[in-house]
C-alpha atoms as a PDB file:
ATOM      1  CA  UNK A   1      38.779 -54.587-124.655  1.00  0.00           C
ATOM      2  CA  UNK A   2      35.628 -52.962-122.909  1.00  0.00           C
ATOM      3  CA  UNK A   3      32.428 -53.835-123.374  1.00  0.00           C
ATOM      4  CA  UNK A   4      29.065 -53.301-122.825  1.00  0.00           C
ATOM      5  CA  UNK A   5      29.044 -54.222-118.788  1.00  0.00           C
ATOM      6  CA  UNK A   6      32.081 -51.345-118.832  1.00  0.00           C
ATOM      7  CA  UNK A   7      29.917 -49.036-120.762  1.00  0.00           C
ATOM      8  CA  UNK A   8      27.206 -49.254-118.394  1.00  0.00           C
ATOM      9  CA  UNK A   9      29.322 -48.643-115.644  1.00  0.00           C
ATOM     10  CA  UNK A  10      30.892 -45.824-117.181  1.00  0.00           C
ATOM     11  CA  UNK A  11      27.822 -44.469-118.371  1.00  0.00           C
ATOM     12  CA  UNK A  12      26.313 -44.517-114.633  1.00  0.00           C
ATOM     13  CA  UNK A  13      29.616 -43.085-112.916  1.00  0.00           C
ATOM     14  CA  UNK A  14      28.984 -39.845-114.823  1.00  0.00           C
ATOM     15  CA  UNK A  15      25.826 -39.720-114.825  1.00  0.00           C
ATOM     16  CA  UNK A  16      25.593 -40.288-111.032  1.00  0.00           C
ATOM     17  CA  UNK A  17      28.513 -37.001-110.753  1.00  0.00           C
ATOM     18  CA  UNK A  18      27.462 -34.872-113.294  1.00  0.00           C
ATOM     19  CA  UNK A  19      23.972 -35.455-113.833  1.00  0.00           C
ATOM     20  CA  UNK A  20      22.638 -36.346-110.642  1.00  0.00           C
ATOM     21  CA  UNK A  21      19.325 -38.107-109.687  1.00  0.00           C
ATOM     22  CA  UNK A  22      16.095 -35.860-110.979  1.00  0.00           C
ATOM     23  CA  UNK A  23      12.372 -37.075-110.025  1.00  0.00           C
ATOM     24  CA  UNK A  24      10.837 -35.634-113.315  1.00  0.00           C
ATOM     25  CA  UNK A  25      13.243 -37.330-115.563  1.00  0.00           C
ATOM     26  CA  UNK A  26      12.752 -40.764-113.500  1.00  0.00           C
ATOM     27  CA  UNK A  27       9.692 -40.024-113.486  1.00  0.00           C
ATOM     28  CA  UNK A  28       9.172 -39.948-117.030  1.00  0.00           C
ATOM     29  CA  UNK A  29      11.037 -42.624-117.574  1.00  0.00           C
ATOM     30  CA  UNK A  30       9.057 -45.236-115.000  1.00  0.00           C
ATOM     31  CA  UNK A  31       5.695 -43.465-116.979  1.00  0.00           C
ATOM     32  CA  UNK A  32       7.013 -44.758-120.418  1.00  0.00           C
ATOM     33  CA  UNK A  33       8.131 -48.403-119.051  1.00  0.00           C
ATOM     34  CA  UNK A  34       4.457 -48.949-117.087  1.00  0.00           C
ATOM     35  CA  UNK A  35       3.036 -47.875-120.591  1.00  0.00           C
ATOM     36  CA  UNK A  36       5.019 -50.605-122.492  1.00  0.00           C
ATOM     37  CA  UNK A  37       7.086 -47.510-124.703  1.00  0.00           C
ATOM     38  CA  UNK A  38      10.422 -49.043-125.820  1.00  0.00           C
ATOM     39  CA  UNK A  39      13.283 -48.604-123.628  1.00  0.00           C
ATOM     40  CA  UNK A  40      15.362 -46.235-126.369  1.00  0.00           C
ATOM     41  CA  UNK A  41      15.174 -43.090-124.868  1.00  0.00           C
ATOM     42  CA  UNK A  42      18.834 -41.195-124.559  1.00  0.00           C
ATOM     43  CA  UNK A  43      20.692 -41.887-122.123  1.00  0.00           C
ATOM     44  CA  UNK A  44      20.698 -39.576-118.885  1.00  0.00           C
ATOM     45  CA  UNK A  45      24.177 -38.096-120.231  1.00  0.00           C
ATOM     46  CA  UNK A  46      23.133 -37.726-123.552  1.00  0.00           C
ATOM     47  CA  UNK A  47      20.042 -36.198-122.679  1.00  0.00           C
ATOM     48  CA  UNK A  48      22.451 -33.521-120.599  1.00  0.00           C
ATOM     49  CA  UNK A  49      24.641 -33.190-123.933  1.00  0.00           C
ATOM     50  CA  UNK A  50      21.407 -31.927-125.719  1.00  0.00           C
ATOM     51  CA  UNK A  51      19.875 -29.630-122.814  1.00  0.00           C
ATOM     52  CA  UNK A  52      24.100 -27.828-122.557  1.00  0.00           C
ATOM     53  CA  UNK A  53      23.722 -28.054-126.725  1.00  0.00           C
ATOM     54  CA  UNK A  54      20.444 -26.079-126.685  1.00  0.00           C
ATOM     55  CA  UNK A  55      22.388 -23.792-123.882  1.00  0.00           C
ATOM     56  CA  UNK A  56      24.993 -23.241-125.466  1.00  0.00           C
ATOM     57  CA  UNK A  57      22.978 -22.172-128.811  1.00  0.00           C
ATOM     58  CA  UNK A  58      21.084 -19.967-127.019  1.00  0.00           C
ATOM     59  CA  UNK A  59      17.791 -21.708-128.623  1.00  0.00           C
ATOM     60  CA  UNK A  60      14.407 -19.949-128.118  1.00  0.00           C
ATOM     61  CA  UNK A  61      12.812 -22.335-130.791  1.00  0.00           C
ATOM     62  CA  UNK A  62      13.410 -26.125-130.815  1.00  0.00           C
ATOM     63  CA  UNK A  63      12.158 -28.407-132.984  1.00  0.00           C
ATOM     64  CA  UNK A  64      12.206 -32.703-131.958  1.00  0.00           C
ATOM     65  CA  UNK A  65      11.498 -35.144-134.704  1.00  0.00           C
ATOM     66  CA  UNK A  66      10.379 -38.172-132.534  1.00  0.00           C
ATOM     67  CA  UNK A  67       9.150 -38.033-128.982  1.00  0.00           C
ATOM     68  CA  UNK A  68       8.524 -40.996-127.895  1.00  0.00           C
ATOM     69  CA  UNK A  69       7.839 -40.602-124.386  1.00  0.00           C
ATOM     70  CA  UNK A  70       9.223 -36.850-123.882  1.00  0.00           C
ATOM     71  CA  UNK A  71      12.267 -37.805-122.217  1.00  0.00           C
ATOM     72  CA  UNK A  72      14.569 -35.632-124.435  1.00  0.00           C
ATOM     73  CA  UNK A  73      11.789 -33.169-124.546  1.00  0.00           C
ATOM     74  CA  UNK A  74      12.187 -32.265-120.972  1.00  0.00           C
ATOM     75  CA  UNK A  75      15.356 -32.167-121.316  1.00  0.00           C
ATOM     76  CA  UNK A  76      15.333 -29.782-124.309  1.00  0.00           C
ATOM     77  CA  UNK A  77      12.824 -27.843-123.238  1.00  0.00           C
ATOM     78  CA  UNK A  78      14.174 -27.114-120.063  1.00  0.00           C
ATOM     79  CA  UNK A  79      16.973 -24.937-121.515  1.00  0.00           C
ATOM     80  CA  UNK A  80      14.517 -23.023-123.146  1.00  0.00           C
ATOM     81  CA  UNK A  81      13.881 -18.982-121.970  1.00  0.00           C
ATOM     82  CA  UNK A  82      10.665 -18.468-120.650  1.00  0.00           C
ATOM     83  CA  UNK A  83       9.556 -17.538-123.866  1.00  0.00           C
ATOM     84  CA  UNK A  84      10.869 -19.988-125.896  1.00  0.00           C
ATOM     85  CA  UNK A  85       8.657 -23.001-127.713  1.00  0.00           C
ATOM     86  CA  UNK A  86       9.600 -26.334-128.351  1.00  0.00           C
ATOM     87  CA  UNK A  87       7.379 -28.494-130.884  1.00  0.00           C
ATOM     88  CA  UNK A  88       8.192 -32.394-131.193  1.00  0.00           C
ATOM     89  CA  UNK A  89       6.500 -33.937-133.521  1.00  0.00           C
ATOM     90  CA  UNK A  90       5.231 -38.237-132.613  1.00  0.00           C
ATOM     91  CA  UNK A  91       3.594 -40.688-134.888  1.00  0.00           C
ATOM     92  CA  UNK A  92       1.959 -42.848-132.317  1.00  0.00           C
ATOM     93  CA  UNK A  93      -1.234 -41.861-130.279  1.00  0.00           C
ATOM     94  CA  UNK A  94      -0.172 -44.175-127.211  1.00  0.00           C
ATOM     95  CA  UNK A  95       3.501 -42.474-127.385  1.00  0.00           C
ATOM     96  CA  UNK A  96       2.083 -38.963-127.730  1.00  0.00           C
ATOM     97  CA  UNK A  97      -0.102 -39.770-124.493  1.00  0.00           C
ATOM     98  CA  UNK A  98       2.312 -40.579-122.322  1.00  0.00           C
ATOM     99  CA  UNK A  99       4.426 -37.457-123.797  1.00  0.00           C
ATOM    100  CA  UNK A 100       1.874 -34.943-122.954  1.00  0.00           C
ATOM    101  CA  UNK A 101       1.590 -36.313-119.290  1.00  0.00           C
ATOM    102  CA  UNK A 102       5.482 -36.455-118.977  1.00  0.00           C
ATOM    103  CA  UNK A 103       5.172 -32.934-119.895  1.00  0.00           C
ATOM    104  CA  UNK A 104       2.325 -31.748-117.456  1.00  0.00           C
ATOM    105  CA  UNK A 105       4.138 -33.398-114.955  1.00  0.00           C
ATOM    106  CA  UNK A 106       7.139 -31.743-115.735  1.00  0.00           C
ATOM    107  CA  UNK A 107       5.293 -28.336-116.072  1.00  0.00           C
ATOM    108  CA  UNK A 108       6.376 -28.189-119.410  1.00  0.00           C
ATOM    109  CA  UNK A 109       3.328 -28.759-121.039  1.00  0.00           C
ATOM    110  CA  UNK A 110       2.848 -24.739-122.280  1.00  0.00           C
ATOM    111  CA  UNK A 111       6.246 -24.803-123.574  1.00  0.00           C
ATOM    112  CA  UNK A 112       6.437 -28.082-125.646  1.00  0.00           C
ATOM    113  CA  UNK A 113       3.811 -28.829-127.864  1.00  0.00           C
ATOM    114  CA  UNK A 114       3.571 -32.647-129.117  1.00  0.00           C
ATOM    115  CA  UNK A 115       1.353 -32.802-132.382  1.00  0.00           C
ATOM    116  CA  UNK A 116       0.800 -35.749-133.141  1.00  0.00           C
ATOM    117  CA  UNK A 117       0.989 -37.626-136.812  1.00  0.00           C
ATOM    118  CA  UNK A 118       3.526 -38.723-139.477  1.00  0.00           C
ATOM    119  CA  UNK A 119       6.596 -36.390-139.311  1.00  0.00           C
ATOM    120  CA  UNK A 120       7.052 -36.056-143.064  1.00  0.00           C
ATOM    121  CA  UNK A 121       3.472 -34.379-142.527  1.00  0.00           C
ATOM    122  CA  UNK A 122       3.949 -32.428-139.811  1.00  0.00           C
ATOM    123  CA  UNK A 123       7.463 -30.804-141.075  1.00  0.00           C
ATOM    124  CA  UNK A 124       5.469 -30.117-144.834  1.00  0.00           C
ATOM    125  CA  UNK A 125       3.134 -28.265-142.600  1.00  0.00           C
ATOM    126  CA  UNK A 126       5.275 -26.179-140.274  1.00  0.00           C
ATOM    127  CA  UNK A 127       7.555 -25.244-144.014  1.00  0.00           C
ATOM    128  CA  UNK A 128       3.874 -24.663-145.718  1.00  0.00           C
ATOM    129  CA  UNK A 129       2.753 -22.051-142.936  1.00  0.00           C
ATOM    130  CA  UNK A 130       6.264 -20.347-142.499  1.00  0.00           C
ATOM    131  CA  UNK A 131       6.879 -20.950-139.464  1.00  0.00           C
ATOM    132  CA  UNK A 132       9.620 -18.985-137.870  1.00  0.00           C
ATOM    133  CA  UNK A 133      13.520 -20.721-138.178  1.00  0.00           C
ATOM    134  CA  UNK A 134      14.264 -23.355-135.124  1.00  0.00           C
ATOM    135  CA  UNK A 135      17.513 -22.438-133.696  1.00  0.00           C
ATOM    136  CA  UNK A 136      17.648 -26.262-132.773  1.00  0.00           C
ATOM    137  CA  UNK A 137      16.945 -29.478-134.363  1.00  0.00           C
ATOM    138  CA  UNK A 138      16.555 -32.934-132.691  1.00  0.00           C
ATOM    139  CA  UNK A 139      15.887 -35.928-135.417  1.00  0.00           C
ATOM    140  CA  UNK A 140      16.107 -38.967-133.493  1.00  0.00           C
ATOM    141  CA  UNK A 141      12.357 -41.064-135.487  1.00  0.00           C
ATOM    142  CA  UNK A 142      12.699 -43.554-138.009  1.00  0.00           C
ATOM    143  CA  UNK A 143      15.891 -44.044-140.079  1.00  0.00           C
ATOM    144  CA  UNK A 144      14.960 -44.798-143.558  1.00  0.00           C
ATOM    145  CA  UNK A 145      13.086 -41.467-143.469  1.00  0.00           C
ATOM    146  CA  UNK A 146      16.554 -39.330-142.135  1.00  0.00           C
ATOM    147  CA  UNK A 147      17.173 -37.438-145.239  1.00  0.00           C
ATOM    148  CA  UNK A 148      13.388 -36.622-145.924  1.00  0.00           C
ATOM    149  CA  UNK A 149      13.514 -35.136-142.440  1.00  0.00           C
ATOM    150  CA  UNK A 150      17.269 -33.314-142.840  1.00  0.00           C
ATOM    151  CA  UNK A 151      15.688 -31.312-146.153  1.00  0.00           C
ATOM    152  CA  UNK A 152      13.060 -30.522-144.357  1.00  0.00           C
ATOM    153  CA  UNK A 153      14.643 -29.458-141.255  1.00  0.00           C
ATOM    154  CA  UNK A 154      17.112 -27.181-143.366  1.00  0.00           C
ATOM    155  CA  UNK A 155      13.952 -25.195-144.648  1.00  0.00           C
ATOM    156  CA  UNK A 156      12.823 -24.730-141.076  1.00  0.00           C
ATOM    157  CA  UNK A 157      16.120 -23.257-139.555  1.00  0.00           C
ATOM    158  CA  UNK A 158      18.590 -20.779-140.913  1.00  0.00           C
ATOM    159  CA  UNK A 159      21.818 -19.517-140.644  1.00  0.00           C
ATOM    160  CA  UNK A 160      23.548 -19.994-136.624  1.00  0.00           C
ATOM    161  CA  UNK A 161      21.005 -22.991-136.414  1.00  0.00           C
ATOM    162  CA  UNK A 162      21.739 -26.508-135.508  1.00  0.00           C
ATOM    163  CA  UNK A 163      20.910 -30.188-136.551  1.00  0.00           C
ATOM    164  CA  UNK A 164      21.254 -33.151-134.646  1.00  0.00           C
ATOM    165  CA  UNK A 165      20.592 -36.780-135.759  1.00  0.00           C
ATOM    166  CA  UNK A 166      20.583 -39.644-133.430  1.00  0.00           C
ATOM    167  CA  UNK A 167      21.731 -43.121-133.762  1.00  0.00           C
ATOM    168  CA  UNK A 168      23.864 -42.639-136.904  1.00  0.00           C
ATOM    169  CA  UNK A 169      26.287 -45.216-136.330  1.00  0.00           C
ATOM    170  CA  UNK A 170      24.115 -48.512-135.849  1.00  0.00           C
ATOM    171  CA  UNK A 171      26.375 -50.887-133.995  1.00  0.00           C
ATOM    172  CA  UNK A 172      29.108 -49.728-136.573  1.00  0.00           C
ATOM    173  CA  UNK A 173      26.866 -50.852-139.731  1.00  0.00           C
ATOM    174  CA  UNK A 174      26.642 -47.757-141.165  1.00  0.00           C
ATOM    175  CA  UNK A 175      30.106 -48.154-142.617  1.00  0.00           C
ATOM    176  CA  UNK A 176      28.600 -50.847-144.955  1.00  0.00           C
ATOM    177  CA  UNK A 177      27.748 -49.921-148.202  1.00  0.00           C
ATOM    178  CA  UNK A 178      26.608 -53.229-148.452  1.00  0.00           C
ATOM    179  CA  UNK A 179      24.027 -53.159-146.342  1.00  0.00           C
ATOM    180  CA  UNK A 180      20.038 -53.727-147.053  1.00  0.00           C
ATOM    181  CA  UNK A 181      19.012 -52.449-143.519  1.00  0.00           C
ATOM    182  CA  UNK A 182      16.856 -49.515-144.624  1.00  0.00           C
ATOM    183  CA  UNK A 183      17.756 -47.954-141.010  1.00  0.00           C
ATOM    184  CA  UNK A 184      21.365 -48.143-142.246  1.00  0.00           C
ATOM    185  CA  UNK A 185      20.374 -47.307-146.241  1.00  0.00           C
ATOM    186  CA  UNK A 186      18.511 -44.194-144.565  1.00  0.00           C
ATOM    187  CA  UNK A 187      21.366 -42.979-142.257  1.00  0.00           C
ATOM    188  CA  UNK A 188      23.829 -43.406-145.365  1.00  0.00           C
ATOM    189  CA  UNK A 189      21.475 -41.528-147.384  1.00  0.00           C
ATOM    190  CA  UNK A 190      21.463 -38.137-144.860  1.00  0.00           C
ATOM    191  CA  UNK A 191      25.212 -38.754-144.844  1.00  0.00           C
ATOM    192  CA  UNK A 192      25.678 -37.903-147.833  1.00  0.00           C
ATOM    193  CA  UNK A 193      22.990 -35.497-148.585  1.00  0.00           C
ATOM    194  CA  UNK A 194      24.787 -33.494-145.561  1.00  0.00           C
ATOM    195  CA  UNK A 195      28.686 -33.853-147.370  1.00  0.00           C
ATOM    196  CA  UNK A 196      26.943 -32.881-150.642  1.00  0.00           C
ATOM    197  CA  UNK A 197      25.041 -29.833-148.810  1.00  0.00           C
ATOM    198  CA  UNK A 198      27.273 -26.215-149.282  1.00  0.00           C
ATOM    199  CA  UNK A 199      25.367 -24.390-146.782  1.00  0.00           C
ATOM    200  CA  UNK A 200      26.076 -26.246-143.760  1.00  0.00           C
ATOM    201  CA  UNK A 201      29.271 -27.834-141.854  1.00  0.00           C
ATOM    202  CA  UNK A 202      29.102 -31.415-139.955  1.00  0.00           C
ATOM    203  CA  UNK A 203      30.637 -34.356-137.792  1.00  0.00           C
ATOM    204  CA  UNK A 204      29.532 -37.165-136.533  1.00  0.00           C
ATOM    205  CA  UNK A 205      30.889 -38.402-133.232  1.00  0.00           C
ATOM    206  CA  UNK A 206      30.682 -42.227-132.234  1.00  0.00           C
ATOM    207  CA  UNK A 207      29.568 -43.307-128.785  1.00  0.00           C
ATOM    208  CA  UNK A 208      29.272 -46.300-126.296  1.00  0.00           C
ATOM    209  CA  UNK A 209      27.382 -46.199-123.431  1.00  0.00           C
ATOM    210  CA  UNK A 210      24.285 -47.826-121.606  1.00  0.00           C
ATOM    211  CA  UNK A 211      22.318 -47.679-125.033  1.00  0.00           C
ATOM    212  CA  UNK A 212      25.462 -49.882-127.168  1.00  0.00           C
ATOM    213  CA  UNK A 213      27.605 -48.386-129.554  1.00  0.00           C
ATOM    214  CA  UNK A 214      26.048 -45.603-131.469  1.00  0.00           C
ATOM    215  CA  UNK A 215      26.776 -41.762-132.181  1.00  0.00           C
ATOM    216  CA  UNK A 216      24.921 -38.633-133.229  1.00  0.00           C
ATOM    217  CA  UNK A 217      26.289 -36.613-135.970  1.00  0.00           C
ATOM    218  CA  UNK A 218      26.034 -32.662-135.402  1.00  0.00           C
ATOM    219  CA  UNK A 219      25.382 -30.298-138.793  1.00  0.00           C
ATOM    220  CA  UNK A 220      25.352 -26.300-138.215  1.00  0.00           C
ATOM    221  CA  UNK A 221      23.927 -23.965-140.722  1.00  0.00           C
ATOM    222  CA  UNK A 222      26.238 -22.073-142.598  1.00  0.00           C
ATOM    223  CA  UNK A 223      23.797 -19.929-144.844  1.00  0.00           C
END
């Protein structure tokens, strides 16, 4: 049975053929570790499987629910049009820092805006000013705080648009119903808020890789 040493080599075969070696993305990434950030930013493939997502979508407005050090916001952003907008959205000052320079560095920084604060917050604020839909969501923040941030992200998108939630599996405890993890309570919580949901269709997709097991689970908007 494979495990985690086959993962990582897996994981680094494809991203050493498909992805290739990018100074801005490493770059990021050595920024976040000299600034003591903790080392849970996507993968190199993953972060590919969101920038071909937000291709594919055609996204000219993407909206990131944790940003920790902006890896996945290069990533995103990058597939935006020249005048698209991406806003991610970071609770920590020391996080949102290093984010903003990743950015500038990137030359990013008047495409992706990080504003900075709680995300429950920051998502009341974009629904109370009426902001125009996101054609692409990225909710990858704290767990027990998934299905405030799926409700809100469904009154920030609309029909065509898609959702994306990170880290839904949790080492395969999000099959226990049992559980008093509140990262696990939370992910079961959007889980069913999205089955119970009529205007929008979902999967969920599990994953190993340099980062464990895990998966992402990926809801489009109906109506």
């Amino acid at each position: 049975m494979a495990s985690q040493p086959t993962w990582d080599a897996v994981d680094a075969y494809f991203s050493d053929t498909l992805v290739g070696h990018d100074p801005v993305l490493a770059g990021a990434l050595a920024a976040a570790d000299e600034a003591g950030l903790p080392k849970i930013a996507v993968a190199p493939n993953q972060g590919k499987l969101l920038h071909l997502l937000a291709l594919t979508q055609g996204a000219r407005r993407i909206l990131e629910v944790g940003t920790l050090g902006g890896y996945s916001t290069i990533w995103l952003a990058r597939a935006l049009p020249a005048d698209g907008t991406l806003i991610t959205l970071e609770l920590d000052p020391r996080h949102a820092e290093v984010a903003r320079g990743n950015l500038k560095a990137a030359g990013l920084d008047g495409v992706a805006e990080v504003r900075l604060g709680r995300a429950a917050d920051s998502l009341a604020g974009l629904v109370e000013q009426g902001v125009e839909p996101f054609d692409l969501v990225f909710i990858d923040a704290d767990k027990p705080s998934n299905p405030e941030y799926f409700r809100r992200a469904l009154q920030l998108t609309a029909p065509g648009s898609l959702i994306i939630v990170d880290n839904v599996v949790r080492g395969g405890a999000v099959a226990d119903a049992d559980s008093d993890d509140p990262a696990v309570i939370g992910t079961r919580a959007v889980h069913e808020l999205i089955a119970a949901e009529p205007r929008v269709t979902a999967t969920s997709v599990q994953t190993v890789g340099s980062k464990g097991y895990d998966g992402f689970t990926l809801v489009r908007v109906q109506s």
